[in-house]
PDB file of N, CA and C in Angstrom:
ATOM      1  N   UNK A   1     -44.815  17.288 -12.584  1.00  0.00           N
ATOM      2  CA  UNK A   1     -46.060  18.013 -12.665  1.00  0.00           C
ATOM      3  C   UNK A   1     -45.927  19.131 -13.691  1.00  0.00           C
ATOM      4  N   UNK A   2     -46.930  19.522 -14.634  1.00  0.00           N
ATOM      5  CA  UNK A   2     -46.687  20.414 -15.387  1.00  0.00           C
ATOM      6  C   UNK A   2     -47.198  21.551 -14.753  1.00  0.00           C
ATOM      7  N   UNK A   3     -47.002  22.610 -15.194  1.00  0.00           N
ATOM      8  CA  UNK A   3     -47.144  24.486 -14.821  1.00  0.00           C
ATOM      9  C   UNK A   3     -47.480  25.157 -15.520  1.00  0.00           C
ATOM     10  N   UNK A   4     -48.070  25.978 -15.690  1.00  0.00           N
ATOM     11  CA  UNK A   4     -48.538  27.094 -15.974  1.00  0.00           C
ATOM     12  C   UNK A   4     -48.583  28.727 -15.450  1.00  0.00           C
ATOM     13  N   UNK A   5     -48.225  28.922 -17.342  1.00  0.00           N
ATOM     14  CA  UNK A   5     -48.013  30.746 -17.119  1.00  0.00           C
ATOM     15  C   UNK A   5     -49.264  31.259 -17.364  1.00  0.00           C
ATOM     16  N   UNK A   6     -50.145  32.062 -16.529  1.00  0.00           N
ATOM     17  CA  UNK A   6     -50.947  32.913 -17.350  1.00  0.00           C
ATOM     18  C   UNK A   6     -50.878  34.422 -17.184  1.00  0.00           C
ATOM     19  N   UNK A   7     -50.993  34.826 -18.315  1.00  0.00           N
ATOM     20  CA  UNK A   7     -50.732  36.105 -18.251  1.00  0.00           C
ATOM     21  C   UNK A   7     -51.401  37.081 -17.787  1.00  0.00           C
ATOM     22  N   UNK A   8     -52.707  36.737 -17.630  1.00  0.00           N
ATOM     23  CA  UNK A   8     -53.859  37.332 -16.318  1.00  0.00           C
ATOM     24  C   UNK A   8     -53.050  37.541 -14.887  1.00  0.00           C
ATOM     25  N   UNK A   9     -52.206  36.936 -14.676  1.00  0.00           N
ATOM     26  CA  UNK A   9     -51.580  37.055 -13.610  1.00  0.00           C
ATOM     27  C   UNK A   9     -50.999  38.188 -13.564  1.00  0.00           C
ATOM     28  N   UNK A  10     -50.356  38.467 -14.367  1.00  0.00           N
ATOM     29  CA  UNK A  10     -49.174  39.465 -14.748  1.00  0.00           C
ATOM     30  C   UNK A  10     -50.062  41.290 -14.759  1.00  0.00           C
ATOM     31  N   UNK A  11     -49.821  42.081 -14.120  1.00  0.00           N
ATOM     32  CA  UNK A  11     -50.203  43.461 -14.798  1.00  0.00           C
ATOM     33  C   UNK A  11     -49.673  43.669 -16.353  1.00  0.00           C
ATOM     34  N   UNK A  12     -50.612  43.889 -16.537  1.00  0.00           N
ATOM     35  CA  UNK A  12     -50.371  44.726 -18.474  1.00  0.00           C
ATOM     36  C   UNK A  12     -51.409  45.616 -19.054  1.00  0.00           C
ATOM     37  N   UNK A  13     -51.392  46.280 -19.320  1.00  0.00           N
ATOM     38  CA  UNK A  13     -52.168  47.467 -20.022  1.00  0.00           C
ATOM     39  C   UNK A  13     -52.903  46.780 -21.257  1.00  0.00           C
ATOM     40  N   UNK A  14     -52.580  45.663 -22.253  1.00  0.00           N
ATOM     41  CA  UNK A  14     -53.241  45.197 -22.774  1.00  0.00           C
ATOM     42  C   UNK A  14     -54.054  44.276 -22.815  1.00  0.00           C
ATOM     43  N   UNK A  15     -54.096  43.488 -21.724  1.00  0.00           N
ATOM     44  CA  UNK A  15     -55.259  42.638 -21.274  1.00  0.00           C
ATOM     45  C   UNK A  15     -55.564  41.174 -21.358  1.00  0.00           C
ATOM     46  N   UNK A  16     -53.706  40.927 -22.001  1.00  0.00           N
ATOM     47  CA  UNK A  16     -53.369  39.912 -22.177  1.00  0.00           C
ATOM     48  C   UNK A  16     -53.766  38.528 -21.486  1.00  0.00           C
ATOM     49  N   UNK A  17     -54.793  37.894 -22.064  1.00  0.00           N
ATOM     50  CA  UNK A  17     -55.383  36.570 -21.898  1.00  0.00           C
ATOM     51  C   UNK A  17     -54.537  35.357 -21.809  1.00  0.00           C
ATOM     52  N   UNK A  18     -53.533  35.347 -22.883  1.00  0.00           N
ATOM     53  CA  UNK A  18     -52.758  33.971 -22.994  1.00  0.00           C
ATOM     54  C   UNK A  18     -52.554  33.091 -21.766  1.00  0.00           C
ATOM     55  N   UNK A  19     -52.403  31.601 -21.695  1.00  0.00           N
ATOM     56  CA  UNK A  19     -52.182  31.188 -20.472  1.00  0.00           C
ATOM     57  C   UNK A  19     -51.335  29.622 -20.951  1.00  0.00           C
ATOM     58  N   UNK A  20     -49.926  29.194 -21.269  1.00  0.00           N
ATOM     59  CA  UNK A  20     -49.385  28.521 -21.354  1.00  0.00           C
ATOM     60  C   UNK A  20     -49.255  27.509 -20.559  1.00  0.00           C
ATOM     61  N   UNK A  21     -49.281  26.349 -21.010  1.00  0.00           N
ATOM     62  CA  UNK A  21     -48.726  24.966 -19.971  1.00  0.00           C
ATOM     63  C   UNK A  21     -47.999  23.688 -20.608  1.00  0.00           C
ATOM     64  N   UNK A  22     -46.798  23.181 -19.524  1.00  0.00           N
ATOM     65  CA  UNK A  22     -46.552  22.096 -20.307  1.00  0.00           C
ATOM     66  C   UNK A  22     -45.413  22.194 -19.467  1.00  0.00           C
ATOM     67  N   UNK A  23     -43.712  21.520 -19.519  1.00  0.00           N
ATOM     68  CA  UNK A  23     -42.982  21.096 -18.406  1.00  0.00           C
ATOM     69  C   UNK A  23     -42.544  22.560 -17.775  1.00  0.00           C
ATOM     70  N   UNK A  24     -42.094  22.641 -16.877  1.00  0.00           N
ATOM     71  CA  UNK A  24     -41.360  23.919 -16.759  1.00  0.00           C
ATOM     72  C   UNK A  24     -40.445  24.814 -17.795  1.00  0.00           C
ATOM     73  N   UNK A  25     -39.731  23.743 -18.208  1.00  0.00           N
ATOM     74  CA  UNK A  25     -38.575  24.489 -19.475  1.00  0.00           C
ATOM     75  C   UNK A  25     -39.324  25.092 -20.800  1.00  0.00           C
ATOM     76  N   UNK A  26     -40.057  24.481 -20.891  1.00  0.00           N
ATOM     77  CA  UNK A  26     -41.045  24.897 -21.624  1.00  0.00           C
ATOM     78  C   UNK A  26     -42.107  26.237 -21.548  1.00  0.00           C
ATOM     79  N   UNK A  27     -42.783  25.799 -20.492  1.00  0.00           N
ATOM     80  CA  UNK A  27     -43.375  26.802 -20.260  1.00  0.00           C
ATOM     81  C   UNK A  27     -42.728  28.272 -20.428  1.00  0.00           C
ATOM     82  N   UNK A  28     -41.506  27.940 -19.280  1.00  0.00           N
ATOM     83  CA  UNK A  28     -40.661  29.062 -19.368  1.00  0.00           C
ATOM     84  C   UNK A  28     -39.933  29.632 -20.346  1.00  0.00           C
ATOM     85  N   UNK A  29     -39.500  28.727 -21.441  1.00  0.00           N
ATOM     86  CA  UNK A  29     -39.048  29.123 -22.926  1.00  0.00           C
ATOM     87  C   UNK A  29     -40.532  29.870 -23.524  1.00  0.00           C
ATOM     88  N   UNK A  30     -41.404  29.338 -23.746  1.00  0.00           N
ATOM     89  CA  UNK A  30     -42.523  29.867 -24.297  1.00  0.00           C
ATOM     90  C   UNK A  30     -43.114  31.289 -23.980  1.00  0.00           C
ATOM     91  N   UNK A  31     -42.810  31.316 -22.813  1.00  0.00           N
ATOM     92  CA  UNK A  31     -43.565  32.491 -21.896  1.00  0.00           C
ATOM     93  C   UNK A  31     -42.577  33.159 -22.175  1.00  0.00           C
ATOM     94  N   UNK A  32     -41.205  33.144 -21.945  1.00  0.00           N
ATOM     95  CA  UNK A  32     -39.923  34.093 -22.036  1.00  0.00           C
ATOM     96  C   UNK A  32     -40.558  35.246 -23.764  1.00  0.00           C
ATOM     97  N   UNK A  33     -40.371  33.792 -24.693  1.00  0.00           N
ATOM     98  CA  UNK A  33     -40.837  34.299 -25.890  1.00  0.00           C
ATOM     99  C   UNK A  33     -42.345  35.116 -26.377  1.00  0.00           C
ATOM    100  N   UNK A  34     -42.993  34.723 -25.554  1.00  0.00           N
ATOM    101  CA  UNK A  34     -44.481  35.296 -25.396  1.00  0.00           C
ATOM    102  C   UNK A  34     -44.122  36.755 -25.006  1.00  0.00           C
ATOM    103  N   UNK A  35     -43.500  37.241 -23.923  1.00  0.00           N
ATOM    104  CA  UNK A  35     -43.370  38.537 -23.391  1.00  0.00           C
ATOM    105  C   UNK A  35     -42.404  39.178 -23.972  1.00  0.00           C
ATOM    106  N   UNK A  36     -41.302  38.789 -24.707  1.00  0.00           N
ATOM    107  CA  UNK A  36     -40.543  39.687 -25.789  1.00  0.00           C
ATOM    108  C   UNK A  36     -41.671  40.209 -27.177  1.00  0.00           C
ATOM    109  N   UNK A  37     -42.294  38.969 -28.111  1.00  0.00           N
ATOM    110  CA  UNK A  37     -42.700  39.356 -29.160  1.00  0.00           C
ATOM    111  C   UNK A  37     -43.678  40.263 -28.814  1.00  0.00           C
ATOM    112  N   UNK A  38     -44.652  39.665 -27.719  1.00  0.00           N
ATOM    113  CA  UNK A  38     -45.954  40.229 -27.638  1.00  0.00           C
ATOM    114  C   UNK A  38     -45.856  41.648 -26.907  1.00  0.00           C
ATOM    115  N   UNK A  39     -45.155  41.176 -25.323  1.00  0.00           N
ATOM    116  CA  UNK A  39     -45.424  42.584 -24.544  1.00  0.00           C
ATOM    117  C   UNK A  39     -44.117  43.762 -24.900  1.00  0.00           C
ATOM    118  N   UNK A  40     -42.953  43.510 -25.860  1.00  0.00           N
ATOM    119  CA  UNK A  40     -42.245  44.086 -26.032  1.00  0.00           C
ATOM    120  C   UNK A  40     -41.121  44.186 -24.463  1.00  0.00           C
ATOM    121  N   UNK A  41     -40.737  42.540 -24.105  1.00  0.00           N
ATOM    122  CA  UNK A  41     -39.990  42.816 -22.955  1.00  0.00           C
ATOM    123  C   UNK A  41     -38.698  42.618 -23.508  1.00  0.00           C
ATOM    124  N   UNK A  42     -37.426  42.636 -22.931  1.00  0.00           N
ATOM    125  CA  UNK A  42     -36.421  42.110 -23.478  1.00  0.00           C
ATOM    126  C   UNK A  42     -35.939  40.629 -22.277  1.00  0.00           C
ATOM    127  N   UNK A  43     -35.573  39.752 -23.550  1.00  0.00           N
ATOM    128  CA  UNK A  43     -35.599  38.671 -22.938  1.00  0.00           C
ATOM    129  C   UNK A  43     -33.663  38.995 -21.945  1.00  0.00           C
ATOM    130  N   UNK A  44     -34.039  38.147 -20.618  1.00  0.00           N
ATOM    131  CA  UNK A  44     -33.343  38.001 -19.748  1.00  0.00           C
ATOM    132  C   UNK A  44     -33.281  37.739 -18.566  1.00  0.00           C
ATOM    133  N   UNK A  45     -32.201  37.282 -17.714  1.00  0.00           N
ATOM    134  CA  UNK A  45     -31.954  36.317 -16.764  1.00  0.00           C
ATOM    135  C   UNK A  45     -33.462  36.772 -15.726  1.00  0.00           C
ATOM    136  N   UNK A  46     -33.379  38.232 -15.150  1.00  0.00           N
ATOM    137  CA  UNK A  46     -34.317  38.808 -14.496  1.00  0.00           C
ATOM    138  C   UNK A  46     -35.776  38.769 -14.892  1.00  0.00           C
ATOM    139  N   UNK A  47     -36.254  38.446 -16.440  1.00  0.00           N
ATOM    140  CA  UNK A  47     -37.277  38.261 -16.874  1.00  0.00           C
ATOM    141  C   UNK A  47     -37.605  36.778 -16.975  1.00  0.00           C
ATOM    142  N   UNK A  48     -36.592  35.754 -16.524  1.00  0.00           N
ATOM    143  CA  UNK A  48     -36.580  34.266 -17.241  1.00  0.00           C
ATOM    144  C   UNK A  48     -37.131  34.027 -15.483  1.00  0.00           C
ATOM    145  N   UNK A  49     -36.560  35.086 -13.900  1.00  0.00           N
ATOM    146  CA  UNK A  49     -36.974  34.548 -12.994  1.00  0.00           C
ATOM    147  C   UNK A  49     -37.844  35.067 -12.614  1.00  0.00           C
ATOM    148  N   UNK A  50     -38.522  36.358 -13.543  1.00  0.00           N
ATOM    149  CA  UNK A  50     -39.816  36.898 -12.822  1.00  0.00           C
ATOM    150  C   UNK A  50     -40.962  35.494 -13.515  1.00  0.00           C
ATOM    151  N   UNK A  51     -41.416  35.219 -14.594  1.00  0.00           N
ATOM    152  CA  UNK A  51     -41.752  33.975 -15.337  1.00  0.00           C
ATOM    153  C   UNK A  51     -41.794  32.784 -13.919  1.00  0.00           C
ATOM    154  N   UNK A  52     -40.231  32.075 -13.907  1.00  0.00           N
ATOM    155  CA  UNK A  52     -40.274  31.492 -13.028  1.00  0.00           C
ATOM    156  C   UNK A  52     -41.057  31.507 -11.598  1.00  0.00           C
ATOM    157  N   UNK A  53     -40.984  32.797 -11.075  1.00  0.00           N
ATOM    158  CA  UNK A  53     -41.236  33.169  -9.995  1.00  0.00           C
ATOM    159  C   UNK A  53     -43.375  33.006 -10.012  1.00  0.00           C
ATOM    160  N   UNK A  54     -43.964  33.300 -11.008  1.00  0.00           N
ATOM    161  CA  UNK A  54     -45.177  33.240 -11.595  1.00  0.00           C
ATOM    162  C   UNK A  54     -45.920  32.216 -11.606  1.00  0.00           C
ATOM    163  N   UNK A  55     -44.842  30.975 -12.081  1.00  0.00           N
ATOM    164  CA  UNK A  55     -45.385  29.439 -12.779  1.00  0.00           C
ATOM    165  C   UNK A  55     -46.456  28.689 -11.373  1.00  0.00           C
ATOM    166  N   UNK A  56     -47.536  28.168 -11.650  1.00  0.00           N
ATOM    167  CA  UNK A  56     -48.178  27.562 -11.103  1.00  0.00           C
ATOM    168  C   UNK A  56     -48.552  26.178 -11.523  1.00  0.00           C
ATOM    169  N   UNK A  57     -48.378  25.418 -10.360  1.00  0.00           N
ATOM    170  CA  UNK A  57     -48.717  23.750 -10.720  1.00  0.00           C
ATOM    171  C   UNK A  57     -49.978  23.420 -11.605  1.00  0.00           C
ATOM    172  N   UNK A  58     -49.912  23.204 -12.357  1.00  0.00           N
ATOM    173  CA  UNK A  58     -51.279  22.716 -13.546  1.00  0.00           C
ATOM    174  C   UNK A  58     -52.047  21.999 -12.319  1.00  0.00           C
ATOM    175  N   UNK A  59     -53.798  22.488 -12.690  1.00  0.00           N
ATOM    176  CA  UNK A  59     -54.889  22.165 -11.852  1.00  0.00           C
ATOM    177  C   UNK A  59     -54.921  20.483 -12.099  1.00  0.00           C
ATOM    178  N   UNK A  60     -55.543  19.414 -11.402  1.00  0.00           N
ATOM    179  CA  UNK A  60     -55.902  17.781 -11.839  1.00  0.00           C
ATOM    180  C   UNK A  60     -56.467  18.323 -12.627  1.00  0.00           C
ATOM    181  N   UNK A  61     -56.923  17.391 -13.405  1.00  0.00           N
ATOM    182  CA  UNK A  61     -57.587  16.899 -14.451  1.00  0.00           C
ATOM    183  C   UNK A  61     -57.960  17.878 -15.690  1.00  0.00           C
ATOM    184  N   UNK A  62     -56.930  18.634 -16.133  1.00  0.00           N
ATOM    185  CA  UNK A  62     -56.953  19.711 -16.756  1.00  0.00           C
ATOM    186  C   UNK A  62     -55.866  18.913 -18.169  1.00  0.00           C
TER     187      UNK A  62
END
């Protein structure tokens, strides 16, 4: 099943819309990289399982 990050989920001060999907490793590579460039996080183990901890099963027919 694929998953999805969206960043609506997440608190942020900037209002960050983005919303990623596709296998888990993915997602989670993407999103890891999404929140270093964009939100200025530093990538790591604790940031790779807050992500994880986030991911939601992609809706049917989406």
């Amino acid at each position: 099943m694929r998953k999805v990050a969206d960043c609506r989920d997440m608190p942020s001060e900037s209002g960050c819309t983005l919303t990623i999907a596709g296998s888990e490793d993915e997602v989670l590579e993407a999103a890891a990289q999404h929140a270093q460039a964009v939100h200025g996080h530093t990538d790591s183990p604790e940031l790779r399982q807050e992500i994880r901890a986030m991911l939601k099963d992609e809706e049917p027919g989406r």
